[in-house]
PDB file of N, CA and C in Angstrom:
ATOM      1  N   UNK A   1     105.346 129.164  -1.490  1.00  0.00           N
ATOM      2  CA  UNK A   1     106.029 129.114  -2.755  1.00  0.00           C
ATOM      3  C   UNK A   1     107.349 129.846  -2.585  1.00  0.00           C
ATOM      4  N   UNK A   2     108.392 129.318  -3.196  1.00  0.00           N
ATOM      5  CA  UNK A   2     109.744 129.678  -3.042  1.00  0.00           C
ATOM      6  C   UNK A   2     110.251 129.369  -4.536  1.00  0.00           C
ATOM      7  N   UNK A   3     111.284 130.179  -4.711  1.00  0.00           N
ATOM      8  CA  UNK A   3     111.861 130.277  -5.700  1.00  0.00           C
ATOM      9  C   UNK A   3     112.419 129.544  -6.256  1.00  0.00           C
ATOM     10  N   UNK A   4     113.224 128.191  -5.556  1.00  0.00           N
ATOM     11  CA  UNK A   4     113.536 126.805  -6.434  1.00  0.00           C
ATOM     12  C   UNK A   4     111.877 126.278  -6.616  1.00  0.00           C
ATOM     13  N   UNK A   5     110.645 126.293  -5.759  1.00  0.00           N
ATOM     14  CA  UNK A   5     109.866 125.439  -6.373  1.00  0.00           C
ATOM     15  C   UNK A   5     109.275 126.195  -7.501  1.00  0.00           C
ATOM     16  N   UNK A   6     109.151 127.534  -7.633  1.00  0.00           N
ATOM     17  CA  UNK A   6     108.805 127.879  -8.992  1.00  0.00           C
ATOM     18  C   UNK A   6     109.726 127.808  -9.841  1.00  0.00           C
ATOM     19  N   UNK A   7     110.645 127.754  -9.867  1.00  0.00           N
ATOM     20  CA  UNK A   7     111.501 126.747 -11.014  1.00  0.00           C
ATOM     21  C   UNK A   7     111.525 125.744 -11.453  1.00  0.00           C
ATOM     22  N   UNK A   8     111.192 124.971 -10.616  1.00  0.00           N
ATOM     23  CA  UNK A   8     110.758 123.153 -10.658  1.00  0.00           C
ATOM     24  C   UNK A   8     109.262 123.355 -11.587  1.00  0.00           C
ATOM     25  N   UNK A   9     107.990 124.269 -10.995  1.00  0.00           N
ATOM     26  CA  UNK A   9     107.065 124.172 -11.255  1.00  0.00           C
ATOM     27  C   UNK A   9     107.415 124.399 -13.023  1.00  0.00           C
ATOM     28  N   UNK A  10     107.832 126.146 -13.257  1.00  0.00           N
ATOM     29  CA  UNK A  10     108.037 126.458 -14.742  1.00  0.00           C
ATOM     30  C   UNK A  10     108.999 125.307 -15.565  1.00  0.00           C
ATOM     31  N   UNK A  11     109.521 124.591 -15.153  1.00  0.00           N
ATOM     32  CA  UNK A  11     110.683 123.490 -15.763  1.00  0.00           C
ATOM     33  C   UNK A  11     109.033 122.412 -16.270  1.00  0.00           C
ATOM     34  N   UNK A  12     108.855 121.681 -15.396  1.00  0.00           N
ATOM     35  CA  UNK A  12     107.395 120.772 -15.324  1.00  0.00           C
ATOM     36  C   UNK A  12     106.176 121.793 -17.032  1.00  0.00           C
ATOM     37  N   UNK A  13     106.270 122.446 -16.619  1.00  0.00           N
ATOM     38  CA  UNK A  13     105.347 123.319 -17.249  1.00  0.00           C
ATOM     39  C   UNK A  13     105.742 123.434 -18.679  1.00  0.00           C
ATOM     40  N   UNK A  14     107.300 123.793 -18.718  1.00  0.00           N
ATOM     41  CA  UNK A  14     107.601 123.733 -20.375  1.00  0.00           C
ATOM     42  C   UNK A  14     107.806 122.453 -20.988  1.00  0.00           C
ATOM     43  N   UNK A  15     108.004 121.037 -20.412  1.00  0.00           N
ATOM     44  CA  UNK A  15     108.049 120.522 -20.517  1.00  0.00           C
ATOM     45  C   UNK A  15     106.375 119.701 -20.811  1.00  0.00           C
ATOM     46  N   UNK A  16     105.736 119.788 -20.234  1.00  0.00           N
ATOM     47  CA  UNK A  16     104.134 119.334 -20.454  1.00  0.00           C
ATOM     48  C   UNK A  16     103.751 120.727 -22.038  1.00  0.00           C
ATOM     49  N   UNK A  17     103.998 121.356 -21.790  1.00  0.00           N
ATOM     50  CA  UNK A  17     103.327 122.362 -23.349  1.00  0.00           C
ATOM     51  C   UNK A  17     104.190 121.847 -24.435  1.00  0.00           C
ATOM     52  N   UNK A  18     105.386 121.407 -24.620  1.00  0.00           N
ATOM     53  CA  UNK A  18     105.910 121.043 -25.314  1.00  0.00           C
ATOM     54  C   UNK A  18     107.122 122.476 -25.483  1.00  0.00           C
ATOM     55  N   UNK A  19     107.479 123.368 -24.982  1.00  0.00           N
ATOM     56  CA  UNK A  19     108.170 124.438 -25.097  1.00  0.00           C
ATOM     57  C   UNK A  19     109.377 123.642 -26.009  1.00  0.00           C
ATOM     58  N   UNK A  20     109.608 124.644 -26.819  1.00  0.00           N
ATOM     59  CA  UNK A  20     110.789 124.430 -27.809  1.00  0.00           C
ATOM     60  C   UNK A  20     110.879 125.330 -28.794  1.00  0.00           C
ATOM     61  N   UNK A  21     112.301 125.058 -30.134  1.00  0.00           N
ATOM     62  CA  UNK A  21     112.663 126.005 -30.671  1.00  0.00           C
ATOM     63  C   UNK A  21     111.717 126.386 -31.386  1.00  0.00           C
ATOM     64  N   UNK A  22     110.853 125.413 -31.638  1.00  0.00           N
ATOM     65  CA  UNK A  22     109.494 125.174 -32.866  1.00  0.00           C
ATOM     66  C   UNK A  22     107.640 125.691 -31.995  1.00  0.00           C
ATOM     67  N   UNK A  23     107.908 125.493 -30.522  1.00  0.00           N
ATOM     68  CA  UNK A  23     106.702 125.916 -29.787  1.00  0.00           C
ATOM     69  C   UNK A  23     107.101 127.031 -28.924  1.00  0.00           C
ATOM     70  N   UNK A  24     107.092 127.814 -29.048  1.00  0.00           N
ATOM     71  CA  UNK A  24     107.694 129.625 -28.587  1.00  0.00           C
ATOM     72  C   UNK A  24     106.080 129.592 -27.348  1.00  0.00           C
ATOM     73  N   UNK A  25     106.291 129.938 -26.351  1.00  0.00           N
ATOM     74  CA  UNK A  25     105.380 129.632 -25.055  1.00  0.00           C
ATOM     75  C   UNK A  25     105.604 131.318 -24.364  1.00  0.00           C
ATOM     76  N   UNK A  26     104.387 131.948 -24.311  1.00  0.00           N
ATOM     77  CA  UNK A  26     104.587 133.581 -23.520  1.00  0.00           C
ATOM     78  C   UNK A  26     103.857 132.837 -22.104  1.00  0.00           C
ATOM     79  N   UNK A  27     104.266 133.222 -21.087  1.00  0.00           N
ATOM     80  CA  UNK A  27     103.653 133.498 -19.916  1.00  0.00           C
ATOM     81  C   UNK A  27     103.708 134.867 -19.125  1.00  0.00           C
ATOM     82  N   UNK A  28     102.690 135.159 -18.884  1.00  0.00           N
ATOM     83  CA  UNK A  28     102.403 136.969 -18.207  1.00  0.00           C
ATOM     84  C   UNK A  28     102.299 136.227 -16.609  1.00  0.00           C
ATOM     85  N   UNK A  29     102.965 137.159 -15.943  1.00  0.00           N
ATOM     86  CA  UNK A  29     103.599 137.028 -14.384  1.00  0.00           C
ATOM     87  C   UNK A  29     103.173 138.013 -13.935  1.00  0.00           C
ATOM     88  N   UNK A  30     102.300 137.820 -12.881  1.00  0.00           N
ATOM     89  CA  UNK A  30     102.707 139.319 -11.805  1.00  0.00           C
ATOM     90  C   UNK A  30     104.052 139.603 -11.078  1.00  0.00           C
ATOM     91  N   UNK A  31     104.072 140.361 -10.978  1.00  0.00           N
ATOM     92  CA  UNK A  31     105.463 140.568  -9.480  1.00  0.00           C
ATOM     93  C   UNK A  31     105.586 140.205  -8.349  1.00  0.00           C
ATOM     94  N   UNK A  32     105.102 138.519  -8.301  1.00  0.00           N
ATOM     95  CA  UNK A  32     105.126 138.110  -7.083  1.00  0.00           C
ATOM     96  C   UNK A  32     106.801 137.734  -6.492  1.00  0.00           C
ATOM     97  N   UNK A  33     107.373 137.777  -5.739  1.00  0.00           N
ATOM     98  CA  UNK A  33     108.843 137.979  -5.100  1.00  0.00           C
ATOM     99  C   UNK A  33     109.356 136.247  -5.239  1.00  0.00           C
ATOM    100  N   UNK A  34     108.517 135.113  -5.564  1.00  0.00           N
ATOM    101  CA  UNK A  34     109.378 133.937  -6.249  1.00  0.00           C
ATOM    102  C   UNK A  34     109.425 133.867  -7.571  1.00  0.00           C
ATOM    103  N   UNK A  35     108.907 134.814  -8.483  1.00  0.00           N
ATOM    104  CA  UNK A  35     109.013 134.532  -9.809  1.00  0.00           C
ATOM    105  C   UNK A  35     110.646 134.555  -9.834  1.00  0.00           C
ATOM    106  N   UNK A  36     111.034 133.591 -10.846  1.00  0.00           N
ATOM    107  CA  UNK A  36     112.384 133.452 -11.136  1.00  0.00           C
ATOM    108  C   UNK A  36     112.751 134.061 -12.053  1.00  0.00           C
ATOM    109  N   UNK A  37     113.779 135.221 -12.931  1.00  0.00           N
ATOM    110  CA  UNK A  37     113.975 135.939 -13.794  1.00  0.00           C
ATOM    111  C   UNK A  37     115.422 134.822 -14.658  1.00  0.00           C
ATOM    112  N   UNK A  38     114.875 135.007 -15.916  1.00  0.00           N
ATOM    113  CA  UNK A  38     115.597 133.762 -16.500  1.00  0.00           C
ATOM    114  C   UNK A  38     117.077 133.262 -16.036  1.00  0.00           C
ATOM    115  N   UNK A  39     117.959 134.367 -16.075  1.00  0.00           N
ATOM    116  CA  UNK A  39     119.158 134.249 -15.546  1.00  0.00           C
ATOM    117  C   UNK A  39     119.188 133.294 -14.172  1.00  0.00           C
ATOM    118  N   UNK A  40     117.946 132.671 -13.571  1.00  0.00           N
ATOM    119  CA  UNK A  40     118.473 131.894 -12.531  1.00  0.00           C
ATOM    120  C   UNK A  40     117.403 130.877 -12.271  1.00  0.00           C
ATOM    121  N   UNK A  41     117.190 130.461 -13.484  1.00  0.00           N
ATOM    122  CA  UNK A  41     116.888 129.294 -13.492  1.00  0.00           C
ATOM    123  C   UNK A  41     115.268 129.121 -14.458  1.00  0.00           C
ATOM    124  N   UNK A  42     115.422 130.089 -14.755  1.00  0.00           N
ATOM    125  CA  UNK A  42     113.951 129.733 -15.900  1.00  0.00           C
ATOM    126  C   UNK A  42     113.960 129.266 -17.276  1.00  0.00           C
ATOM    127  N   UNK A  43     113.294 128.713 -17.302  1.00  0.00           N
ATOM    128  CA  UNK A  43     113.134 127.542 -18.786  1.00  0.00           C
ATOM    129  C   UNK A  43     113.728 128.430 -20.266  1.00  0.00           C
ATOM    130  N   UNK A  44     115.077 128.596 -20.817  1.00  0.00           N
ATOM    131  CA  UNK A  44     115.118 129.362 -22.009  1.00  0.00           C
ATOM    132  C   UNK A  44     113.691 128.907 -23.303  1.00  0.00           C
ATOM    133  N   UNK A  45     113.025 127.786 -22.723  1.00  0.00           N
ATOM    134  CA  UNK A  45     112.124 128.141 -23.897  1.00  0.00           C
ATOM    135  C   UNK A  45     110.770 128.931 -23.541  1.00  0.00           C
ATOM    136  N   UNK A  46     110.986 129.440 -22.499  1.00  0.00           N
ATOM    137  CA  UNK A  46     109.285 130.538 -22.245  1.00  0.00           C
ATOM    138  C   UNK A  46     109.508 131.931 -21.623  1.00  0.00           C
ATOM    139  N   UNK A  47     109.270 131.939 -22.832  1.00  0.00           N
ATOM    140  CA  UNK A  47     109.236 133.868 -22.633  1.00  0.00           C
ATOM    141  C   UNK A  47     108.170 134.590 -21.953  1.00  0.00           C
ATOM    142  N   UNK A  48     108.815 135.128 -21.250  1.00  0.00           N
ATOM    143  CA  UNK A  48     108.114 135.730 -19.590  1.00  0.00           C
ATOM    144  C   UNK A  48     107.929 137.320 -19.767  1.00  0.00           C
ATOM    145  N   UNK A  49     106.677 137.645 -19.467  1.00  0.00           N
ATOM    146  CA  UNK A  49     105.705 139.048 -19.894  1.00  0.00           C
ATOM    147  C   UNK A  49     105.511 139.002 -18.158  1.00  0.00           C
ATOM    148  N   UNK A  50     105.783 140.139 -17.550  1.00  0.00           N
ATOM    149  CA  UNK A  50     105.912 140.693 -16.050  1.00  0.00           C
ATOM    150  C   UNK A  50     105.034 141.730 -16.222  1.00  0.00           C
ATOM    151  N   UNK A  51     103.283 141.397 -16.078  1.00  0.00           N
ATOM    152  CA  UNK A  51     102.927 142.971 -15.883  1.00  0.00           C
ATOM    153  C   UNK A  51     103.503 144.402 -14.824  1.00  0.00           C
ATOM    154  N   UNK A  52     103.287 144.977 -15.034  1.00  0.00           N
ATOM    155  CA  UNK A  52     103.955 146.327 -14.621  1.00  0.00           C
ATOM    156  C   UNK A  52     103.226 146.692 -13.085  1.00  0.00           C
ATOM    157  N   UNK A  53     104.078 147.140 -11.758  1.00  0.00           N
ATOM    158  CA  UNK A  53     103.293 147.241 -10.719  1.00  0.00           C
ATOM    159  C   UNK A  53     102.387 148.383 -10.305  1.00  0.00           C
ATOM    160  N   UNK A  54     101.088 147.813 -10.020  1.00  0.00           N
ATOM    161  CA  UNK A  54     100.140 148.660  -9.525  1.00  0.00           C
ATOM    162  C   UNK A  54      99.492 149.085 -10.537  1.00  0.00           C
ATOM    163  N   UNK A  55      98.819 148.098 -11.903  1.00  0.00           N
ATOM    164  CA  UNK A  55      98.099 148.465 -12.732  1.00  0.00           C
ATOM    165  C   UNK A  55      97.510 147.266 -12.786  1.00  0.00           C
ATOM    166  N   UNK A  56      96.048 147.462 -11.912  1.00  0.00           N
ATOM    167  CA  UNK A  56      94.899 146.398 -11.933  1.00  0.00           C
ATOM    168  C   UNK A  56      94.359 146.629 -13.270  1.00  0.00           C
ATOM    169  N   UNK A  57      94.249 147.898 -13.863  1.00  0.00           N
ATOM    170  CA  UNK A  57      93.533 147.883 -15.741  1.00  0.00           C
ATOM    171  C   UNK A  57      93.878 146.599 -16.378  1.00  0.00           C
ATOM    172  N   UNK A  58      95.547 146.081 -16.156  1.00  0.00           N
ATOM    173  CA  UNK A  58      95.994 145.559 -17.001  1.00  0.00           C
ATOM    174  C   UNK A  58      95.362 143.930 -17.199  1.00  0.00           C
ATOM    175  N   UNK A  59      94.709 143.978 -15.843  1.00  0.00           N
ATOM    176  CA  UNK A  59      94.116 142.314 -15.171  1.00  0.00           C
ATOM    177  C   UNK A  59      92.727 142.371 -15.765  1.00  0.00           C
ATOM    178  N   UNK A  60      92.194 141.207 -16.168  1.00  0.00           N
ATOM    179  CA  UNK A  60      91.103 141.570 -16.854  1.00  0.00           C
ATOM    180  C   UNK A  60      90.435 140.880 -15.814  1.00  0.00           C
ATOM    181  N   UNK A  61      90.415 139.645 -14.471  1.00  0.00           N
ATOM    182  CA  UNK A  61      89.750 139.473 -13.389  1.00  0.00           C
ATOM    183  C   UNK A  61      89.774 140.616 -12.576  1.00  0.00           C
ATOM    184  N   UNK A  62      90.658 141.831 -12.525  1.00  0.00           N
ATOM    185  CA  UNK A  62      89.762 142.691 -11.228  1.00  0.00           C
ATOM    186  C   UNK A  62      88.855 143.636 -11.472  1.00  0.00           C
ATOM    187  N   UNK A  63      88.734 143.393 -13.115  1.00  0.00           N
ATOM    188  CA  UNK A  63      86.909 143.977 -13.473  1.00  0.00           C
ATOM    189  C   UNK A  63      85.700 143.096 -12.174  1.00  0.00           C
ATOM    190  N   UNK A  64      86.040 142.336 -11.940  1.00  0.00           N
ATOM    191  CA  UNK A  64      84.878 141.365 -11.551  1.00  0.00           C
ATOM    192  C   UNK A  64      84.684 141.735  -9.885  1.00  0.00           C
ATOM    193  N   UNK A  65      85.634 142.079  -9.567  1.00  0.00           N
ATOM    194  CA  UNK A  65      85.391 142.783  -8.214  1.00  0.00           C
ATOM    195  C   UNK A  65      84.360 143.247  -7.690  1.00  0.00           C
ATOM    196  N   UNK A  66      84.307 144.026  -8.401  1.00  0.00           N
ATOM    197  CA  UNK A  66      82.682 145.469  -8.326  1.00  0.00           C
ATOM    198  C   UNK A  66      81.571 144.227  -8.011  1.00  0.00           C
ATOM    199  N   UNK A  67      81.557 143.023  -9.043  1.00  0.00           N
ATOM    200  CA  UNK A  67      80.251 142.168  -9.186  1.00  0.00           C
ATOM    201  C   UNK A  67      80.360 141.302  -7.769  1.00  0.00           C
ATOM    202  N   UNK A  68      81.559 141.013  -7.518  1.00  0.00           N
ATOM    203  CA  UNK A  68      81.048 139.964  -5.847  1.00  0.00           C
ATOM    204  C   UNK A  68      81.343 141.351  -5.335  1.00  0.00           C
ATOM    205  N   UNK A  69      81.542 142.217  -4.556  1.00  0.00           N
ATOM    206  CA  UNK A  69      81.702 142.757  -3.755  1.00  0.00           C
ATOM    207  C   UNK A  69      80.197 143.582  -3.291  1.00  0.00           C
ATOM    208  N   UNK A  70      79.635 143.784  -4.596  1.00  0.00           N
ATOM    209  CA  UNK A  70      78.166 144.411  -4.448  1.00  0.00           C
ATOM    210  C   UNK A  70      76.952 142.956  -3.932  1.00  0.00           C
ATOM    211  N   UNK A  71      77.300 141.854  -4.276  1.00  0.00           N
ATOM    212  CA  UNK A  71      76.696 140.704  -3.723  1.00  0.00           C
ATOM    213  C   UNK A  71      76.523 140.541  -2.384  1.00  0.00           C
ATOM    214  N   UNK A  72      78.029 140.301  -2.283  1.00  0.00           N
ATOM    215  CA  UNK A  72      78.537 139.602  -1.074  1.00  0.00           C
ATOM    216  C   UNK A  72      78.027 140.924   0.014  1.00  0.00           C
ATOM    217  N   UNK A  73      78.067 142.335  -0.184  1.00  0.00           N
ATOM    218  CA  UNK A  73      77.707 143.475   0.978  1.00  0.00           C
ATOM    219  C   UNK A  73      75.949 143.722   1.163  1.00  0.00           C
ATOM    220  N   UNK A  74      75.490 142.699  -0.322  1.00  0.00           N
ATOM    221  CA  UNK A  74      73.821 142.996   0.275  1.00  0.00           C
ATOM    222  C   UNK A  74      73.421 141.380   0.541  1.00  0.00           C
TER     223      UNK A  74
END
């Protein structure tokens, strides 16, 4: 993944939800290094929530950890 194709992808994306002045669209991002920050090329209709780095609390899948990891070691 590279940074024009996650642009292509989020373009595709507001376009299938219907993003507009009338459908206001949040998406929460981790800090992965192709997220695109609007200024270069992200959809003005979806407003982008960047959780904050190095706070698994904030993820509600890495509760689930504990449950395969205690599986998968017995």
């Amino acid at each position: 993944m590279n940074k024009l194709a996650y642009a292509a992808v989020m373009t595709a994306f507001a376009q299938s939800v219907g993003a507009g002045a009338d459908h206001h669209v949040f998406v929460v991002q981790d800090g992965a290094s192709f997220h695109v920050p609007p200024q270069q090329g992200q959809p003005t209709r979806i407003q982008i929530v960047t959780l904050p780095p190095y706070a698994p609390e904030v993820q509600p899948a890495e509760r689930l950890w504990a449950l395969t990891d205690a599986t998968v070691a017995n």
